[in-house]
Structures are given as C-alpha cells and as structure tokens.
PDB file of N, CA and C in Angstrom:
ATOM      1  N   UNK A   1     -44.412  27.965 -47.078  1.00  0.00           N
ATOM      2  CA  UNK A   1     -43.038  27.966 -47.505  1.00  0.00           C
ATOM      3  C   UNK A   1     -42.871  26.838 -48.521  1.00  0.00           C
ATOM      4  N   UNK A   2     -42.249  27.021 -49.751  1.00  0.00           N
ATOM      5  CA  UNK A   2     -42.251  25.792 -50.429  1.00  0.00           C
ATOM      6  C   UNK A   2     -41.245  25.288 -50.516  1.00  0.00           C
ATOM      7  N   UNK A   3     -40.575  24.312 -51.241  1.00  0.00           N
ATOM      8  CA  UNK A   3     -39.690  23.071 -50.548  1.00  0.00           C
ATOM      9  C   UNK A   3     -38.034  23.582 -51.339  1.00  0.00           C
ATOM     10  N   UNK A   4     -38.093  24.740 -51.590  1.00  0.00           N
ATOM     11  CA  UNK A   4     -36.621  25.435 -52.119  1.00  0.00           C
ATOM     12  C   UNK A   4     -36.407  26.410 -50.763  1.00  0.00           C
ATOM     13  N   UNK A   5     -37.329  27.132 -50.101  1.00  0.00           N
ATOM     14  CA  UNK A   5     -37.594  27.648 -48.806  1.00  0.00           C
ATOM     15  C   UNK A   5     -37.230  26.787 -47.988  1.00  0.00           C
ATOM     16  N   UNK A   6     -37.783  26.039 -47.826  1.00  0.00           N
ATOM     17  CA  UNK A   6     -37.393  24.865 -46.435  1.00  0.00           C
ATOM     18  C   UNK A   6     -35.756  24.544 -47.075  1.00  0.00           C
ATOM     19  N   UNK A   7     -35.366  24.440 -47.644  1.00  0.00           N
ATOM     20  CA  UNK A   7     -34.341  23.616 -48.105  1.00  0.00           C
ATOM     21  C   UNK A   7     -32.979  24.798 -47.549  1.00  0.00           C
ATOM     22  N   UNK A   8     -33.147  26.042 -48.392  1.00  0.00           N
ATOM     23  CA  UNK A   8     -32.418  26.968 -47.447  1.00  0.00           C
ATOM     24  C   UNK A   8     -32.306  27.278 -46.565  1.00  0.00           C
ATOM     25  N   UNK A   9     -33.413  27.252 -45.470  1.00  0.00           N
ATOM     26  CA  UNK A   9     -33.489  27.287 -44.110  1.00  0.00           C
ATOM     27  C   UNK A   9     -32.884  26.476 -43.509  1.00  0.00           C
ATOM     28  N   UNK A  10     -32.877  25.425 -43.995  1.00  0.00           N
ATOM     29  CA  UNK A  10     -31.906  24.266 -43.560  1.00  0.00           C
ATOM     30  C   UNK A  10     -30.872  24.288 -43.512  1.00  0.00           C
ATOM     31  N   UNK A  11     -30.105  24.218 -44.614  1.00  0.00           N
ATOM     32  CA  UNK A  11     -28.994  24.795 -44.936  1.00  0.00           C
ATOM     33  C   UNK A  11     -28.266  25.914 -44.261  1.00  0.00           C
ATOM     34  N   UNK A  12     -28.853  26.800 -44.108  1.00  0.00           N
ATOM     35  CA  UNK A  12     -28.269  27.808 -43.524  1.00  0.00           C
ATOM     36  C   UNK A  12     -28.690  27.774 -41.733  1.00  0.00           C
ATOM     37  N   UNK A  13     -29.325  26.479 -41.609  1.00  0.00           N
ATOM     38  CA  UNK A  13     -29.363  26.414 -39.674  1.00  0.00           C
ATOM     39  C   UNK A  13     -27.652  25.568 -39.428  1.00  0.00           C
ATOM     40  N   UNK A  14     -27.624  24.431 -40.674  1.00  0.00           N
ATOM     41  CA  UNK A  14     -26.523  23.479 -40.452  1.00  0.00           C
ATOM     42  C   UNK A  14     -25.246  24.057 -40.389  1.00  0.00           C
ATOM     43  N   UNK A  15     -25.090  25.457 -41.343  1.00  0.00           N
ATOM     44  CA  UNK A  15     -23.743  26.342 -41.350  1.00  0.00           C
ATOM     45  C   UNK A  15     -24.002  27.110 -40.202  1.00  0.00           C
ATOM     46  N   UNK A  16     -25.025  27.630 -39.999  1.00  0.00           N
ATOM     47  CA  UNK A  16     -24.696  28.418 -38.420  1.00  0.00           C
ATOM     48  C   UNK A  16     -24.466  27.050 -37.493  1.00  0.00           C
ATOM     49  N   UNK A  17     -24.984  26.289 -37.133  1.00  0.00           N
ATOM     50  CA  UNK A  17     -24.689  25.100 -36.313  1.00  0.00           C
ATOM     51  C   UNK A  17     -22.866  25.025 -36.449  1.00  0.00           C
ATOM     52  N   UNK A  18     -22.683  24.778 -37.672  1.00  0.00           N
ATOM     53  CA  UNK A  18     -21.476  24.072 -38.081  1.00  0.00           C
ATOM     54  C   UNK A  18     -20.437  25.006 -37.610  1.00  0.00           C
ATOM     55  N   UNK A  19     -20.538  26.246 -37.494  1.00  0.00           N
ATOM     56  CA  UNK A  19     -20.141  27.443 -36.964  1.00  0.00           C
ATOM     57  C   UNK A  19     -19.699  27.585 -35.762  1.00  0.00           C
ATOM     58  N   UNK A  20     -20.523  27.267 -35.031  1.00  0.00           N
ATOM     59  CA  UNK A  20     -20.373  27.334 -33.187  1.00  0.00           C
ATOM     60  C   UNK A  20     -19.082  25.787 -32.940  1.00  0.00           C
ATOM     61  N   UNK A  21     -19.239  25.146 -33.698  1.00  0.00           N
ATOM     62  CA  UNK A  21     -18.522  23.900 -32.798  1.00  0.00           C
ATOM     63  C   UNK A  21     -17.226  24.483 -33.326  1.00  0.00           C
ATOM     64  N   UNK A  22     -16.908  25.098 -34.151  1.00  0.00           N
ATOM     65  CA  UNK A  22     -15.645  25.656 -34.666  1.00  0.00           C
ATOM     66  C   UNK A  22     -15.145  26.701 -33.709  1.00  0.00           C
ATOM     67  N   UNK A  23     -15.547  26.895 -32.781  1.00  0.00           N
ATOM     68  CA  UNK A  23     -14.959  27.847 -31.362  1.00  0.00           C
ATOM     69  C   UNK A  23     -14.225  26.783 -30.246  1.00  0.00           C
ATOM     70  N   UNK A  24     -13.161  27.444 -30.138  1.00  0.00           N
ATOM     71  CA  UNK A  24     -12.116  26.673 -29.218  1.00  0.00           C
ATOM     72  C   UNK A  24     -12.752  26.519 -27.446  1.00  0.00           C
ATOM     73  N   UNK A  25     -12.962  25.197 -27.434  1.00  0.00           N
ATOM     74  CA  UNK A  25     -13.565  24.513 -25.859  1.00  0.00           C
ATOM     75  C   UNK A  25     -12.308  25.164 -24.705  1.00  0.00           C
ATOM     76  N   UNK A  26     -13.005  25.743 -23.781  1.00  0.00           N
ATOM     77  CA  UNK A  26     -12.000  26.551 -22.677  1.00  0.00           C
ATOM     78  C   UNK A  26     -12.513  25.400 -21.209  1.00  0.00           C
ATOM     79  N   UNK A  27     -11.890  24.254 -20.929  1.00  0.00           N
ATOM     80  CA  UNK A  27     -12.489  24.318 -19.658  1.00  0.00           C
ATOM     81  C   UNK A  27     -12.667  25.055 -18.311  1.00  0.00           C
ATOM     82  N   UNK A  28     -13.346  24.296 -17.472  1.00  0.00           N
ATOM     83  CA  UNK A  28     -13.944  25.693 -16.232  1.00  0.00           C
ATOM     84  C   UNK A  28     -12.256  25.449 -15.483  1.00  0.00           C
ATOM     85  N   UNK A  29     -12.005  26.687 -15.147  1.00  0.00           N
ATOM     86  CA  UNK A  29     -10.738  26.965 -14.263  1.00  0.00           C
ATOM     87  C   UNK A  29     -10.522  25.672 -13.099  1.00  0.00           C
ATOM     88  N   UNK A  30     -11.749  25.246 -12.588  1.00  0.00           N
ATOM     89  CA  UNK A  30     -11.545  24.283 -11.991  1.00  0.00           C
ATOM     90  C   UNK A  30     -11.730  23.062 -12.019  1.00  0.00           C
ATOM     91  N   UNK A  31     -11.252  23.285 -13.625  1.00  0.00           N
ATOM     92  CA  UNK A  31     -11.803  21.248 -13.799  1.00  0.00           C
ATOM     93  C   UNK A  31     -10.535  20.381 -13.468  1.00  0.00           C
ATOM     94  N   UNK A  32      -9.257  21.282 -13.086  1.00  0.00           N
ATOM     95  CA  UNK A  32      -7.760  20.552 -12.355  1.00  0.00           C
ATOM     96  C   UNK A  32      -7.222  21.284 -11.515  1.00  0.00           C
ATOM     97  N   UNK A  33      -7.248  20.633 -10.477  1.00  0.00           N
ATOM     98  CA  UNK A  33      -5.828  21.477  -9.413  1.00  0.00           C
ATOM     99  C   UNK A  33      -4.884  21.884 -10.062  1.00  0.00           C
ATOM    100  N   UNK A  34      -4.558  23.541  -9.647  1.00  0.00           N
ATOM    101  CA  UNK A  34      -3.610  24.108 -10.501  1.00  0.00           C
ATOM    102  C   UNK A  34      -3.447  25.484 -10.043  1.00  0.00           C
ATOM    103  N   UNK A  35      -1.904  25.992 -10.052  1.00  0.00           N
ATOM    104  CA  UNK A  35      -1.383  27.461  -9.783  1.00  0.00           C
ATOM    105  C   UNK A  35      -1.125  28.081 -10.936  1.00  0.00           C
ATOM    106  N   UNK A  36      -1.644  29.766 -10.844  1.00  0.00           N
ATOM    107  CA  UNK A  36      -1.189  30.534 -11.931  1.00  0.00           C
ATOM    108  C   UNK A  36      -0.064  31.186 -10.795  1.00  0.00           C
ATOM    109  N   UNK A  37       0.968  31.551 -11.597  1.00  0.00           N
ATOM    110  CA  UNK A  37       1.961  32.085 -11.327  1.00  0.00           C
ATOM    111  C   UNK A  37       1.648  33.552 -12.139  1.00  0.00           C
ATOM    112  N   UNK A  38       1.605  34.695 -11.696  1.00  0.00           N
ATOM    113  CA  UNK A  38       0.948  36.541 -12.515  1.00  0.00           C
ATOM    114  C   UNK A  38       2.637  37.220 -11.997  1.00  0.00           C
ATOM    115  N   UNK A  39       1.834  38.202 -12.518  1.00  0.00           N
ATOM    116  CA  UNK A  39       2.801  39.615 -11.428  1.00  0.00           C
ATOM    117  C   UNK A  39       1.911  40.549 -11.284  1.00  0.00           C
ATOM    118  N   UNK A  40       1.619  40.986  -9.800  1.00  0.00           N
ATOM    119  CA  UNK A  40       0.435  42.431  -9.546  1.00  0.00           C
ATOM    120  C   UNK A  40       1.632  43.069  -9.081  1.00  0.00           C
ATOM    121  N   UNK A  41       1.400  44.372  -9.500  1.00  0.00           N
ATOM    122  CA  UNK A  41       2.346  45.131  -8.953  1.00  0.00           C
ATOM    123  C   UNK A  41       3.815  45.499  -8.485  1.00  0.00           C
ATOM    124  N   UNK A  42       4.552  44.532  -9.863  1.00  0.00           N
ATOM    125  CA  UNK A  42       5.829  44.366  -9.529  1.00  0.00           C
ATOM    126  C   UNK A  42       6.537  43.174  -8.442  1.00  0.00           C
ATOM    127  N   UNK A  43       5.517  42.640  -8.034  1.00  0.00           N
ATOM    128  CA  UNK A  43       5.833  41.230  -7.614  1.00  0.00           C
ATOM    129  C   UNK A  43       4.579  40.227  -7.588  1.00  0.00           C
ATOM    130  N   UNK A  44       5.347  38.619  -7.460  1.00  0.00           N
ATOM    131  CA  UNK A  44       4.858  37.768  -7.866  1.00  0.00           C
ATOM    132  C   UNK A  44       3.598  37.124  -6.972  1.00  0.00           C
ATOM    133  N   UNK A  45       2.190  36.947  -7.426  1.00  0.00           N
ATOM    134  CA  UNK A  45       1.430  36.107  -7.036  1.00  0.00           C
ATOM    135  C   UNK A  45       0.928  35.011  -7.851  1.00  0.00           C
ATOM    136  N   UNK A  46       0.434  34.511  -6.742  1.00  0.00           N
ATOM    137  CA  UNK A  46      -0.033  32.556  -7.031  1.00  0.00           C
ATOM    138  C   UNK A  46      -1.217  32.298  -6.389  1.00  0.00           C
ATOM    139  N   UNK A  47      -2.035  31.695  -7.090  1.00  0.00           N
ATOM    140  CA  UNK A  47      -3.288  32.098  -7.235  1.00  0.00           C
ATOM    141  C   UNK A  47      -3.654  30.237  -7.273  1.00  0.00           C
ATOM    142  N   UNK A  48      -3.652  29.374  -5.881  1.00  0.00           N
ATOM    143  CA  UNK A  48      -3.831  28.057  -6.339  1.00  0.00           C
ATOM    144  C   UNK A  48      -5.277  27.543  -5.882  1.00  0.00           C
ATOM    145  N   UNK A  49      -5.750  26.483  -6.786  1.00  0.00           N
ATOM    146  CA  UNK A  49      -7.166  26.288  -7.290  1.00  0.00           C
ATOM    147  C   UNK A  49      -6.903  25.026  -6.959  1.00  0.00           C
ATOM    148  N   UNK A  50      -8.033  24.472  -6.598  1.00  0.00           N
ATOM    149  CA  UNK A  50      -7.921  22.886  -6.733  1.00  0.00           C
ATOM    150  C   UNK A  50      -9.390  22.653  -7.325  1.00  0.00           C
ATOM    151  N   UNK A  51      -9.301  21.505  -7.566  1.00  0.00           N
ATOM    152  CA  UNK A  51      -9.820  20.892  -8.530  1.00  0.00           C
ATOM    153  C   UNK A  51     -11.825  20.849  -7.914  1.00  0.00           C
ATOM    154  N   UNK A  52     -12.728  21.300  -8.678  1.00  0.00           N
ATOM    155  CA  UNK A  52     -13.980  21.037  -8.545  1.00  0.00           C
ATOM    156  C   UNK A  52     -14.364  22.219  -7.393  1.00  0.00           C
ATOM    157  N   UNK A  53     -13.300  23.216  -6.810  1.00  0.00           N
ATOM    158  CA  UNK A  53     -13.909  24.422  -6.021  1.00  0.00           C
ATOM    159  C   UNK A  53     -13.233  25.734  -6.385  1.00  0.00           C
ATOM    160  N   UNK A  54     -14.054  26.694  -6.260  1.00  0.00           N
ATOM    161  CA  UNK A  54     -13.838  27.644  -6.781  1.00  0.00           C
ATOM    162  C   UNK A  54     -13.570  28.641  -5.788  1.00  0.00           C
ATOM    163  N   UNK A  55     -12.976  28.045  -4.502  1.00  0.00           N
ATOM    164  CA  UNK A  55     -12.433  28.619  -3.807  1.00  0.00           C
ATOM    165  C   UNK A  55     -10.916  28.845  -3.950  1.00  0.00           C
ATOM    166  N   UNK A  56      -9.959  29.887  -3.481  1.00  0.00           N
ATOM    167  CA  UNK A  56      -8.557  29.452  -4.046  1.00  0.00           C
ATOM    168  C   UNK A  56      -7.721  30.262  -3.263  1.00  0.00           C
ATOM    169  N   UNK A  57      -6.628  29.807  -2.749  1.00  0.00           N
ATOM    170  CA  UNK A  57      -5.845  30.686  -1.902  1.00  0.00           C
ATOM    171  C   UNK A  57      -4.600  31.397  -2.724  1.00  0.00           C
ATOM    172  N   UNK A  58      -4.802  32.674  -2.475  1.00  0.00           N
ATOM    173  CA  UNK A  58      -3.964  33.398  -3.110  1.00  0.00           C
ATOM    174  C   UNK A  58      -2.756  33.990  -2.344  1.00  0.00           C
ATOM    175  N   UNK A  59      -1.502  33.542  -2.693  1.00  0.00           N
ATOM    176  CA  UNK A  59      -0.654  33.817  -2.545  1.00  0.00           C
ATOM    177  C   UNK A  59       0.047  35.345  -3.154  1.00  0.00           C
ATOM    178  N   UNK A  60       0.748  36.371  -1.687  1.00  0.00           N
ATOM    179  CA  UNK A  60       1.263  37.401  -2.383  1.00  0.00           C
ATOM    180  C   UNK A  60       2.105  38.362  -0.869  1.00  0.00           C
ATOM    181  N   UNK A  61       3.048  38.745  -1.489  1.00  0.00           N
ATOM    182  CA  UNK A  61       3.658  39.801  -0.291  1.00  0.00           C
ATOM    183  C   UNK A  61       3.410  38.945   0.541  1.00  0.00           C
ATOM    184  N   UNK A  62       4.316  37.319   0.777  1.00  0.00           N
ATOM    185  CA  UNK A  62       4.009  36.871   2.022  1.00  0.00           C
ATOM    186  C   UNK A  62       2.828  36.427   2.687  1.00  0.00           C
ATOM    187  N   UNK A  63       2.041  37.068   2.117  1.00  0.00           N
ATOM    188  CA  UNK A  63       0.641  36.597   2.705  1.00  0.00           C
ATOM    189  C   UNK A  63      -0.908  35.683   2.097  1.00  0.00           C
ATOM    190  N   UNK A  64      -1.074  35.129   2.839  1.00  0.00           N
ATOM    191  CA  UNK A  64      -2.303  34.052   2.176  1.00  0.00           C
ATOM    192  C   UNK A  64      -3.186  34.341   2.613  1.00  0.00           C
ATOM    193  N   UNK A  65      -4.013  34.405   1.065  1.00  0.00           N
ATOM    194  CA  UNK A  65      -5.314  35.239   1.128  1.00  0.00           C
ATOM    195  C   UNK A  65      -6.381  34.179   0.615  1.00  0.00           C
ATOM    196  N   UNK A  66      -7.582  34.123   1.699  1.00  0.00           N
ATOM    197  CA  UNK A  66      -8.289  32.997   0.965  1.00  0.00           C
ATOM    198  C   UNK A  66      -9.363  34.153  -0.185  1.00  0.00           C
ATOM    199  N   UNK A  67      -9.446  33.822  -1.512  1.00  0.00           N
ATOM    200  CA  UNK A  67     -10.732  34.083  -2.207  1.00  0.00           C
ATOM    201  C   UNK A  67     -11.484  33.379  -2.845  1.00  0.00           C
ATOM    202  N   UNK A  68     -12.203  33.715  -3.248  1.00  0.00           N
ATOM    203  CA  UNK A  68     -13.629  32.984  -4.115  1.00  0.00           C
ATOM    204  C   UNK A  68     -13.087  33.557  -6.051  1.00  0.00           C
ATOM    205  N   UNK A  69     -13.303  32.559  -6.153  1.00  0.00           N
ATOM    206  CA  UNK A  69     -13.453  32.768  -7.895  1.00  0.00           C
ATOM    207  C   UNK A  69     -15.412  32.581  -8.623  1.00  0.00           C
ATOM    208  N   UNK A  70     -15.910  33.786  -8.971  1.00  0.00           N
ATOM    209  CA  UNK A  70     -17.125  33.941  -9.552  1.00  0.00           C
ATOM    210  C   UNK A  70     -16.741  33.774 -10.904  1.00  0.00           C
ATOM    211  N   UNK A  71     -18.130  33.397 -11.472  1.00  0.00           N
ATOM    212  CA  UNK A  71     -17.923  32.716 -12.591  1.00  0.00           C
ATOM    213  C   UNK A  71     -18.635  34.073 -13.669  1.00  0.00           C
ATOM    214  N   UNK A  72     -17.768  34.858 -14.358  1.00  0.00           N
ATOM    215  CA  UNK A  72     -19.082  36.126 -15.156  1.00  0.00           C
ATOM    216  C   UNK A  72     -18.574  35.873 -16.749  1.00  0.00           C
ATOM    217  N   UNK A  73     -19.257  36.128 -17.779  1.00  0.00           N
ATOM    218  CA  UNK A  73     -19.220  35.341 -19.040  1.00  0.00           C
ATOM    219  C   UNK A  73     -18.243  35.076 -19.729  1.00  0.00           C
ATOM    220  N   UNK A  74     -17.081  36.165 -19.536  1.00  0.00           N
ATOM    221  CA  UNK A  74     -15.470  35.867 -20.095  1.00  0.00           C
ATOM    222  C   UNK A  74     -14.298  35.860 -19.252  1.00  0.00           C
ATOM    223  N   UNK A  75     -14.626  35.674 -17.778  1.00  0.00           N
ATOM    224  CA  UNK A  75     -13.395  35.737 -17.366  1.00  0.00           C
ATOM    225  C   UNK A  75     -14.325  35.448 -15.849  1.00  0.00           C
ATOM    226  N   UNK A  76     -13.091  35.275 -14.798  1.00  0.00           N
ATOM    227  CA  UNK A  76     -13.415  35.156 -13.346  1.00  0.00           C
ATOM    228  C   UNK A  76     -13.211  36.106 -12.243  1.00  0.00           C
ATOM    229  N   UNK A  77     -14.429  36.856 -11.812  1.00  0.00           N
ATOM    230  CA  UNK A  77     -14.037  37.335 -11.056  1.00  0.00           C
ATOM    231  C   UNK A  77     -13.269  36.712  -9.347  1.00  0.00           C
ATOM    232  N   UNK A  78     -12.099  37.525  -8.934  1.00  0.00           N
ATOM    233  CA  UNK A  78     -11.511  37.240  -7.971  1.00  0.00           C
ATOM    234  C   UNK A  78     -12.417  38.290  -6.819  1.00  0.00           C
ATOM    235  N   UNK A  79     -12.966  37.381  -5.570  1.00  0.00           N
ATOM    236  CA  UNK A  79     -13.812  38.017  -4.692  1.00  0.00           C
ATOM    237  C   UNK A  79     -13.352  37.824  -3.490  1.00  0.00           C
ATOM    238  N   UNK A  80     -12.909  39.008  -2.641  1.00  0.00           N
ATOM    239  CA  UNK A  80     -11.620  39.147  -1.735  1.00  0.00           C
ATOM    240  C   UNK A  80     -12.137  40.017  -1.072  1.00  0.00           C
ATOM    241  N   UNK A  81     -11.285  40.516   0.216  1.00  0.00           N
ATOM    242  CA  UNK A  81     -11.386  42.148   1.249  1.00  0.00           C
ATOM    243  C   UNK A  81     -10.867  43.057  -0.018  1.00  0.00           C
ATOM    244  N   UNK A  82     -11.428  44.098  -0.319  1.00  0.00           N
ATOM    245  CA  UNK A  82     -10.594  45.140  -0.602  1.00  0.00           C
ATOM    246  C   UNK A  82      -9.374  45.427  -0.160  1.00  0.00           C
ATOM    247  N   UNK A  83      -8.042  46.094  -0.864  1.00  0.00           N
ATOM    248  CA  UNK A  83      -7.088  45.780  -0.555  1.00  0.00           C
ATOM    249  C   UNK A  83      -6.675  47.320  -1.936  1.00  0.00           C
ATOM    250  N   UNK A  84      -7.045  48.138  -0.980  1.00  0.00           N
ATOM    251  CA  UNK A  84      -6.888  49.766  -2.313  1.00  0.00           C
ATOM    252  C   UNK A  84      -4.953  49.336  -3.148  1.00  0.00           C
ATOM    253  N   UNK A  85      -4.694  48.497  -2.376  1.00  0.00           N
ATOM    254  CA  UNK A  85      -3.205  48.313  -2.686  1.00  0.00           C
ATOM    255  C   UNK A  85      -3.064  47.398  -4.192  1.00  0.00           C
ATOM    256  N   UNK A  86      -4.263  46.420  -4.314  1.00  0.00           N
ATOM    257  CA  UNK A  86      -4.350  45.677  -4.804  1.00  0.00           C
ATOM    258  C   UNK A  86      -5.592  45.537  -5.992  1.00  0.00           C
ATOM    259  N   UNK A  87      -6.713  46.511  -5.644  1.00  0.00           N
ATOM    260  CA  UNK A  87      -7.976  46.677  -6.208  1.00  0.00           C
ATOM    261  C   UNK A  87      -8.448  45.591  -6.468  1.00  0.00           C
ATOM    262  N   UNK A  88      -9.530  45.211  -7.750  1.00  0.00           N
ATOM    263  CA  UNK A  88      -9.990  44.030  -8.243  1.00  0.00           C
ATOM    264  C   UNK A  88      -9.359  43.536  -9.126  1.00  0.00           C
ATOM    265  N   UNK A  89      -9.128  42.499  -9.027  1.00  0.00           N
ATOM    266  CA  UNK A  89      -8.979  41.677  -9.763  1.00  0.00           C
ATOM    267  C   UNK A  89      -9.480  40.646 -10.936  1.00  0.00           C
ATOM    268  N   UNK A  90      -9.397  40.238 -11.918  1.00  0.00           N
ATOM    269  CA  UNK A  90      -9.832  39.325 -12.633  1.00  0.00           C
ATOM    270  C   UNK A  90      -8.725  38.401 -13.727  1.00  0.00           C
ATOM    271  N   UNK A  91      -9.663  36.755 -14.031  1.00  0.00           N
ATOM    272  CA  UNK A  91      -8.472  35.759 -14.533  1.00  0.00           C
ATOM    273  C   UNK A  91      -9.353  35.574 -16.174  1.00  0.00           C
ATOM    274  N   UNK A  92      -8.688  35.763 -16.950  1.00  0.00           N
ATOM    275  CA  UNK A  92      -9.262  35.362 -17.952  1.00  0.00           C
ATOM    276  C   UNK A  92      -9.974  33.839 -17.860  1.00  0.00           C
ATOM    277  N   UNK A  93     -11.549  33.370 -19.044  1.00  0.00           N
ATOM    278  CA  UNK A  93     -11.503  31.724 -18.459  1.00  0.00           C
ATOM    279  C   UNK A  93     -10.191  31.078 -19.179  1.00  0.00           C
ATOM    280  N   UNK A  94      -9.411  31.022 -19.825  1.00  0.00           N
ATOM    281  CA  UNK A  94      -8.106  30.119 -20.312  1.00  0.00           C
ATOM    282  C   UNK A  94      -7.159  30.233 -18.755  1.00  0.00           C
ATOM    283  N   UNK A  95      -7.141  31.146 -17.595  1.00  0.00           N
ATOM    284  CA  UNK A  95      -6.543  31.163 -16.594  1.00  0.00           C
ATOM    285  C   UNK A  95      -5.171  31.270 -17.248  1.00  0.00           C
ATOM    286  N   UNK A  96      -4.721  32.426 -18.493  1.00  0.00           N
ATOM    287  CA  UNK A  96      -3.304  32.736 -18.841  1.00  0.00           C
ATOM    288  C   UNK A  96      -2.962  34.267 -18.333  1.00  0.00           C
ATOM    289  N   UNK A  97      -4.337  34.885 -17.676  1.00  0.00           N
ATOM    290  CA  UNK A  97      -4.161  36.580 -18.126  1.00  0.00           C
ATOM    291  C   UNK A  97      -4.437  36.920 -16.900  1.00  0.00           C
ATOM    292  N   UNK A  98      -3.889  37.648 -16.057  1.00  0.00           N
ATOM    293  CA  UNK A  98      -4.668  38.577 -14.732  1.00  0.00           C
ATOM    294  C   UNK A  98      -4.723  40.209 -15.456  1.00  0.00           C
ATOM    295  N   UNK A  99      -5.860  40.384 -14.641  1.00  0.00           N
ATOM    296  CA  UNK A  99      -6.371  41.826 -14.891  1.00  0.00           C
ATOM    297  C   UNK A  99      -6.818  42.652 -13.847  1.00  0.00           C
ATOM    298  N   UNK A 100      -5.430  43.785 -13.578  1.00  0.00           N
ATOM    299  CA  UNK A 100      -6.078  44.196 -12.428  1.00  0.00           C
ATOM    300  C   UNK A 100      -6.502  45.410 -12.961  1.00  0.00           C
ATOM    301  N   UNK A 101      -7.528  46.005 -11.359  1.00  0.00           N
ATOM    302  CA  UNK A 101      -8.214  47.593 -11.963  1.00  0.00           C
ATOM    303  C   UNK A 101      -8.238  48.089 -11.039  1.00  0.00           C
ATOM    304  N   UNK A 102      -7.252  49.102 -10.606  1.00  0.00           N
ATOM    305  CA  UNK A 102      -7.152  50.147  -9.868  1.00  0.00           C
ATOM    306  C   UNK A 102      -6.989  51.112 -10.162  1.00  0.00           C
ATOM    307  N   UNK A 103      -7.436  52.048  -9.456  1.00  0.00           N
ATOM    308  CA  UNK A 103      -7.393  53.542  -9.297  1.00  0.00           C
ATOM    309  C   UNK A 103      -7.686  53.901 -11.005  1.00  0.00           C
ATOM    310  N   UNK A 104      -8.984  53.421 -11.453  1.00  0.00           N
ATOM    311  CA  UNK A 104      -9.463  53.408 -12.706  1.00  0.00           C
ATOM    312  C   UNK A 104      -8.319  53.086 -14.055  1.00  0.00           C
ATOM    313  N   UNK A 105      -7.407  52.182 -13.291  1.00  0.00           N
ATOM    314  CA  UNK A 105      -6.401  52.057 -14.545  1.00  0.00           C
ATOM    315  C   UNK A 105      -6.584  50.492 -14.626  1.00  0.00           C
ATOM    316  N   UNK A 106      -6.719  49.678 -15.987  1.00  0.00           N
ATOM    317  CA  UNK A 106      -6.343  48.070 -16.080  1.00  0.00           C
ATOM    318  C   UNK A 106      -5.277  47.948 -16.148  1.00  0.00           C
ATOM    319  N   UNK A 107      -4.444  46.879 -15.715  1.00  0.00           N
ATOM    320  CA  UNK A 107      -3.277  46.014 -15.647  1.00  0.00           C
ATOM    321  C   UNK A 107      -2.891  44.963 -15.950  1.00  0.00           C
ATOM    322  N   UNK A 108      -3.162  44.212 -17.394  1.00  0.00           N
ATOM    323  CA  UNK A 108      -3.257  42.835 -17.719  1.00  0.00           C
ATOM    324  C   UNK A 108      -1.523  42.652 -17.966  1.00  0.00           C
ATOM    325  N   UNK A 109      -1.777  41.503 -17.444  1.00  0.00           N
ATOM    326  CA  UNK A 109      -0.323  40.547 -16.723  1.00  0.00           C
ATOM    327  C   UNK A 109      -0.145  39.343 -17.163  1.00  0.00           C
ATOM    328  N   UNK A 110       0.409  38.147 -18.117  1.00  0.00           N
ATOM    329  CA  UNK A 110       0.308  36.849 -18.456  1.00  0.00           C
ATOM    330  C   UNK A 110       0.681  36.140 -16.752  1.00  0.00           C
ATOM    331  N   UNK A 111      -0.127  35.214 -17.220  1.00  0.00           N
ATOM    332  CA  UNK A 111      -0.238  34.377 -16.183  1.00  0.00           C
ATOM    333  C   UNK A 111       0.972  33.195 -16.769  1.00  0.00           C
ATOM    334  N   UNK A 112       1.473  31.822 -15.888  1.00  0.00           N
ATOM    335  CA  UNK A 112       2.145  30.611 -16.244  1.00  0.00           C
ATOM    336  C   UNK A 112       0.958  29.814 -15.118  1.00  0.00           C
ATOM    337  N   UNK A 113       0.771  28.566 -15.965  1.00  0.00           N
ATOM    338  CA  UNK A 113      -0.342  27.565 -15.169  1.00  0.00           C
ATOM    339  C   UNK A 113       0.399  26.665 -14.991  1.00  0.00           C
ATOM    340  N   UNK A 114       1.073  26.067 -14.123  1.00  0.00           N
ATOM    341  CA  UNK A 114       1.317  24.782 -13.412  1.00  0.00           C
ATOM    342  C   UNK A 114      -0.371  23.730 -12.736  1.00  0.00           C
ATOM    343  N   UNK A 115       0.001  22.385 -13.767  1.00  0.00           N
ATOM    344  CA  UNK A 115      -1.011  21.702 -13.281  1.00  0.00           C
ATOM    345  C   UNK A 115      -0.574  20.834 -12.409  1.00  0.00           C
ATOM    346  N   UNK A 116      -1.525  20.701 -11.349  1.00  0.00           N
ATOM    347  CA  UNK A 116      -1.218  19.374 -10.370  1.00  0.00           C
ATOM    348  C   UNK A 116      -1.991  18.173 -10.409  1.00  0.00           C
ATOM    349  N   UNK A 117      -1.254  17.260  -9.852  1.00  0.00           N
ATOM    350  CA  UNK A 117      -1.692  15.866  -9.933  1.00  0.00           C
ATOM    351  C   UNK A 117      -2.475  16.164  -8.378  1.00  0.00           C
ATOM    352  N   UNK A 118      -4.217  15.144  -8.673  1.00  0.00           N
ATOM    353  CA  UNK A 118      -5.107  15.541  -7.299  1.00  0.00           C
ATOM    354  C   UNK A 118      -5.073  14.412  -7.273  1.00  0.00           C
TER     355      UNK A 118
END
C-alpha cells in the first residue's frame, strides 16, 4: 500500500470513528431509581425500578406485580406470568415508550419518568 493509500485509510477510519460518538448516549434503565407512569389498556400502570436492579414492581388494576426487566438490543424486555389480558410487554432503552403485543396487535403508549432520589 503506498503512503496516499495509508493516508486514506486513515482518514476514512477517523470519520467512521468520528461518526459513532455522534449517536445520542441512552443510559441503562437502571442507572436511577425511577417510575414510568404508561397506559396498557385504557388504564394506568407504573412500572418502578430502582437503581442498579433490574428487577421492578409493576404496578396496575390494583395489583403488584413483581417483574424482571431483560436487557435485548433496543429496548427491555418485561418478564412476568402471562397475563392473555395483558400479553408482553416491552420499554424502549430511553424508558419513554411501552409496547404492548397482544393478540398479534402492537400497542405503543408514551411513557412519563419520574426520577427518585436513592
């Protein structure tokens, strides 16, 4: 390779480099204690996280539901009993969006994040 070769290669590693840091930093859902406030199904759930576990009790119809939040490349899965009432669930990673999927239909819902002091 001679030294106009190397020189572009370069160049064009530093603009792809320069590229990636120009994508907006999302931290992990649980880097703060914090409730999303959604709507599934015409009424309101709350979905609260605390800080460093990705465990989270979900609030809904009165009832508290403990689940697990999995971590899959754009969003979190919510890992619960089945609940045909309720299907699966998922949180975008910004934790602004719920997405439900039942009875082969999606349901995306804005979320409100209240942060807490831990």
């Amino acid at each position: 390779m001679n030294a106009r070769g190397a020189f572009l290669s370069l160049m064009l590693a530093l603009v792809l480099w320069g590229c990636d840091s120009q994508t907006p930093k999302i931290d992990a859902i649980d880097s703060q204690t914090k409730t999303l406030t959604c709507s599934l199904n015409g009424s309101p759930i709350k979905v609260a996280i605390t800080k460093s576990s990705l465990d989270a009790l979900m609030l809904y119809e009165g009832k508290e539901i403990k689940v697990n939040l999995l971590e899959v490349k754009d969003f979190y899965q919510i890992i619960m009993r089945f609940d045909p009432k309720i299907g699966q669930l998922k949180i975008n990673k910004a934790g602004t969006v719920l997405i439900q999927l039942r009875e082969a239909q999606e349901q995306i819902e804005p979320c409100l994040t209240e942060l807490k002091s831990s």
